[in-house]
C-alpha atoms as a PDB file:
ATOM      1  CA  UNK A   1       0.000   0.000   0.000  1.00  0.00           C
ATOM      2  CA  UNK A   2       1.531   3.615  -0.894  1.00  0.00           C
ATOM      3  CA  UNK A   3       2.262   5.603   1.645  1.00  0.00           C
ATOM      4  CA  UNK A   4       0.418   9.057   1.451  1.00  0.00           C
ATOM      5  CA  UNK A   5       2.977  10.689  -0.547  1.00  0.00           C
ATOM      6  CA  UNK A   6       3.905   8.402  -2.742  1.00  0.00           C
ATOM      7  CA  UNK A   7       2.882   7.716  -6.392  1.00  0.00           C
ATOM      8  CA  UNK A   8       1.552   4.328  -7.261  1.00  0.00           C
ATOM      9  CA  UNK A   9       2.512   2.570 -10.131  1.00  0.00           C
ATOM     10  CA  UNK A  10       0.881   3.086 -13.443  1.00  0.00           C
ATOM     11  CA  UNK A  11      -0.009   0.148 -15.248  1.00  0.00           C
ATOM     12  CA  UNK A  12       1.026   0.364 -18.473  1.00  0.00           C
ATOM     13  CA  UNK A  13      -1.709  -0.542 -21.303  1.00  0.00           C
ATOM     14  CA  UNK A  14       0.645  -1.957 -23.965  1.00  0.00           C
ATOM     15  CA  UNK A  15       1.702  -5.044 -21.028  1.00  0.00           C
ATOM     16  CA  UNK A  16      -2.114  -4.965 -19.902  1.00  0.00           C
ATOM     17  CA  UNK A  17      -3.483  -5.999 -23.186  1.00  0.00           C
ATOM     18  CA  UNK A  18      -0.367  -8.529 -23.261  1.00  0.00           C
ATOM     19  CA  UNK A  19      -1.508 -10.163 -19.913  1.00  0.00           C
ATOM     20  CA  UNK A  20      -5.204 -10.328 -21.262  1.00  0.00           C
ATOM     21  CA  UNK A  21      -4.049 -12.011 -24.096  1.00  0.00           C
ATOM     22  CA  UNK A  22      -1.550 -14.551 -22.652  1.00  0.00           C
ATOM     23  CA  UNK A  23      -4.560 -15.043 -20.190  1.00  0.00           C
ATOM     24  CA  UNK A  24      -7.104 -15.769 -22.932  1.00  0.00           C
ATOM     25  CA  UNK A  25      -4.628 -17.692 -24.803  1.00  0.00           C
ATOM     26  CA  UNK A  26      -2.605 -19.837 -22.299  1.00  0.00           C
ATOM     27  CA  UNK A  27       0.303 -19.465 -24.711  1.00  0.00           C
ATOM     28  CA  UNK A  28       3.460 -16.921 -24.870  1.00  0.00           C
ATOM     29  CA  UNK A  29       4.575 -18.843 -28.473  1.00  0.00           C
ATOM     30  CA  UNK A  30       0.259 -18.052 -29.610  1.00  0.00           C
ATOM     31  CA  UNK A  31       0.454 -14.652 -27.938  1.00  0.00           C
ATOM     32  CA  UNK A  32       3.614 -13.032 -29.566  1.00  0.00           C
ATOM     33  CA  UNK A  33       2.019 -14.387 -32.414  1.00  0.00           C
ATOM     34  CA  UNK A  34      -1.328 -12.621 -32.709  1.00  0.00           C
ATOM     35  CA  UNK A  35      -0.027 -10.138 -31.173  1.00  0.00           C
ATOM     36  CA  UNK A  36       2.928  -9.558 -33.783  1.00  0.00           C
ATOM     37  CA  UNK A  37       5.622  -9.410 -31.589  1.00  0.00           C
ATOM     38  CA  UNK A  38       8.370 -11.499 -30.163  1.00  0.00           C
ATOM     39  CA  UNK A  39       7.956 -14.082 -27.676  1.00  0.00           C
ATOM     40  CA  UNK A  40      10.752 -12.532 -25.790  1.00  0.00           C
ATOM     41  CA  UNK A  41       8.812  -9.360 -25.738  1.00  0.00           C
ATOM     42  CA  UNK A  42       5.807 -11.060 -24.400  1.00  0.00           C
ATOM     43  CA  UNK A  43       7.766 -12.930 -21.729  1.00  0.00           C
ATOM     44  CA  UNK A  44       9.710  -9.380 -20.589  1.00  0.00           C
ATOM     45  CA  UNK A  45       6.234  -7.323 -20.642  1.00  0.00           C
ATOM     46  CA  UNK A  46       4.519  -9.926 -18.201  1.00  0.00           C
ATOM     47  CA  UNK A  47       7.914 -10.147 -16.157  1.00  0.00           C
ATOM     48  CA  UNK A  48       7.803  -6.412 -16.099  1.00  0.00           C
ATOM     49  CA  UNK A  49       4.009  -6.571 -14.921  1.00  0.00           C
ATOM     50  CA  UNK A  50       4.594  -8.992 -12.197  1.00  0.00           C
ATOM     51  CA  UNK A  51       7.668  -6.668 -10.961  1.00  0.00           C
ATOM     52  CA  UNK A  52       5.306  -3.514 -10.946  1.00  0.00           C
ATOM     53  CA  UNK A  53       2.604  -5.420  -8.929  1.00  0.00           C
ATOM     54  CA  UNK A  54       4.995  -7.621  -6.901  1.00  0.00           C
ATOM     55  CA  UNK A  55       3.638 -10.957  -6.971  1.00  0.00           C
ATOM     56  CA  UNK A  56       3.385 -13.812  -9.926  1.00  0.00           C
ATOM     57  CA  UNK A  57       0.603 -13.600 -12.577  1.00  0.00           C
ATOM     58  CA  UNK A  58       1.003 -16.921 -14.074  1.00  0.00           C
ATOM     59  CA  UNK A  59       2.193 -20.289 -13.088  1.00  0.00           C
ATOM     60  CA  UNK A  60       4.435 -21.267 -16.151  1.00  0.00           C
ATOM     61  CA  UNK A  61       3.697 -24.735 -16.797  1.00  0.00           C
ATOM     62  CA  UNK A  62       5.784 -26.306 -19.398  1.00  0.00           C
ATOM     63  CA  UNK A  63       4.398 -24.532 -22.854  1.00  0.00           C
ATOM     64  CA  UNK A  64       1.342 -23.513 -20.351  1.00  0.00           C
ATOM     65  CA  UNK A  65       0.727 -20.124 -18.740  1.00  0.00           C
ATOM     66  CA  UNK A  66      -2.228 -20.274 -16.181  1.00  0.00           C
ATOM     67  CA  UNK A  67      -3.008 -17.775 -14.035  1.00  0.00           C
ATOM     68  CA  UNK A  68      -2.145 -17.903 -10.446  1.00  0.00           C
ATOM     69  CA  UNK A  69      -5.211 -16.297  -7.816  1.00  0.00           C
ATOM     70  CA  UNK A  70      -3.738 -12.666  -8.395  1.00  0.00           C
ATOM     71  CA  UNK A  71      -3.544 -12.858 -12.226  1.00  0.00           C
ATOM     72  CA  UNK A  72      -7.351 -13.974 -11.837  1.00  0.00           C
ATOM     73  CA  UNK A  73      -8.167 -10.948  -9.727  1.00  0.00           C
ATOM     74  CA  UNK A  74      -6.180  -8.598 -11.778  1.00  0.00           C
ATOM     75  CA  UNK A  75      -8.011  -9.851 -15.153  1.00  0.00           C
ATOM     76  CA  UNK A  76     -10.867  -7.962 -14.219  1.00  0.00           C
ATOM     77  CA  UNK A  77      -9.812  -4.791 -13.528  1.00  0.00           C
ATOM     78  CA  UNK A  78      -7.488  -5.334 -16.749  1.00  0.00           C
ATOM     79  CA  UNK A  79     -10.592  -5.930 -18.609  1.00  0.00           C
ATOM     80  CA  UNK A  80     -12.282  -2.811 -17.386  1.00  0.00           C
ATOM     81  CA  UNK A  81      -9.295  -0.588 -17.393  1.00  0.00           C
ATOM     82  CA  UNK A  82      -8.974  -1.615 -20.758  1.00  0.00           C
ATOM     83  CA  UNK A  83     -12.467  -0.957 -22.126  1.00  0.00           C
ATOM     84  CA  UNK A  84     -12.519   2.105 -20.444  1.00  0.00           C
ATOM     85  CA  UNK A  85      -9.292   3.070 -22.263  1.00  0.00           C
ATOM     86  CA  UNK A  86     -11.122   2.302 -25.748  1.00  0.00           C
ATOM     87  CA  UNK A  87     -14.481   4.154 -24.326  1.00  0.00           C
ATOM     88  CA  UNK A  88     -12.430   7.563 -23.770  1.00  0.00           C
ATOM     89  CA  UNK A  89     -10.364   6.857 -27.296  1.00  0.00           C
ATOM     90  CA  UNK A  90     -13.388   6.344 -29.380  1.00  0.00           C
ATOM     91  CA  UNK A  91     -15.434   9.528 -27.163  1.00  0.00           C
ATOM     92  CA  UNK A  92     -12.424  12.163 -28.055  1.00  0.00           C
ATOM     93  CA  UNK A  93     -12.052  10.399 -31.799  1.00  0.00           C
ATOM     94  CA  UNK A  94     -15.989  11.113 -32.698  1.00  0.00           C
ATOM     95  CA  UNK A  95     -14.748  14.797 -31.523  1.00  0.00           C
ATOM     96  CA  UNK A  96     -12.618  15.066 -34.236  1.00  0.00           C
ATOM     97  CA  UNK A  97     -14.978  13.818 -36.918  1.00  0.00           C
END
């Protein structure tokens, strides 16, 4: 918990929609994949994730990613953090039409 005058961490939306998708997916190989980017990238932005939030996301099992108890908790709010993200895009984008 952050102490009063400190800043919590932003989660970044780039390694949020890479957790829902290695969540959806099970997969880092299937993941970089429809994602278009390496599987190295995939395995450093979930790495990265789990540093910023300080516990494991996924239990890696063999070519399996599940998620532990917090990856299942943080899903949600990923999911609504996310669509909220695309509400406010597509709001300021019929703006500019």
């Amino acid at each position: 918990m952050p102490t009063p005058n400190t800043i919590p961490p932003i989660l970044d939306s780039r390694k949020l929609l890479t957790f829902v998708t290695l969540a959806r997916l099970e997969s880092f190989t299937r993941t970089a994949g429809e994602m278009a980017i390496t599987q190295s990238a995939v395995s450093h932005a979930i790495k990265a994730l789990e540093r910023e939030v300080g516990c494991r996301l996924f239990d890696r099992r063999g070519r399996r990613a599940a998620l532990t108890p917090a990856g299942e908790q943080l899903l949600a709010h990923a999911h609504r953090i996310l669509t909220e993200m695309q509400s406010a895009y597509a709001s300021l984008e019929a703006l500019v039409k």
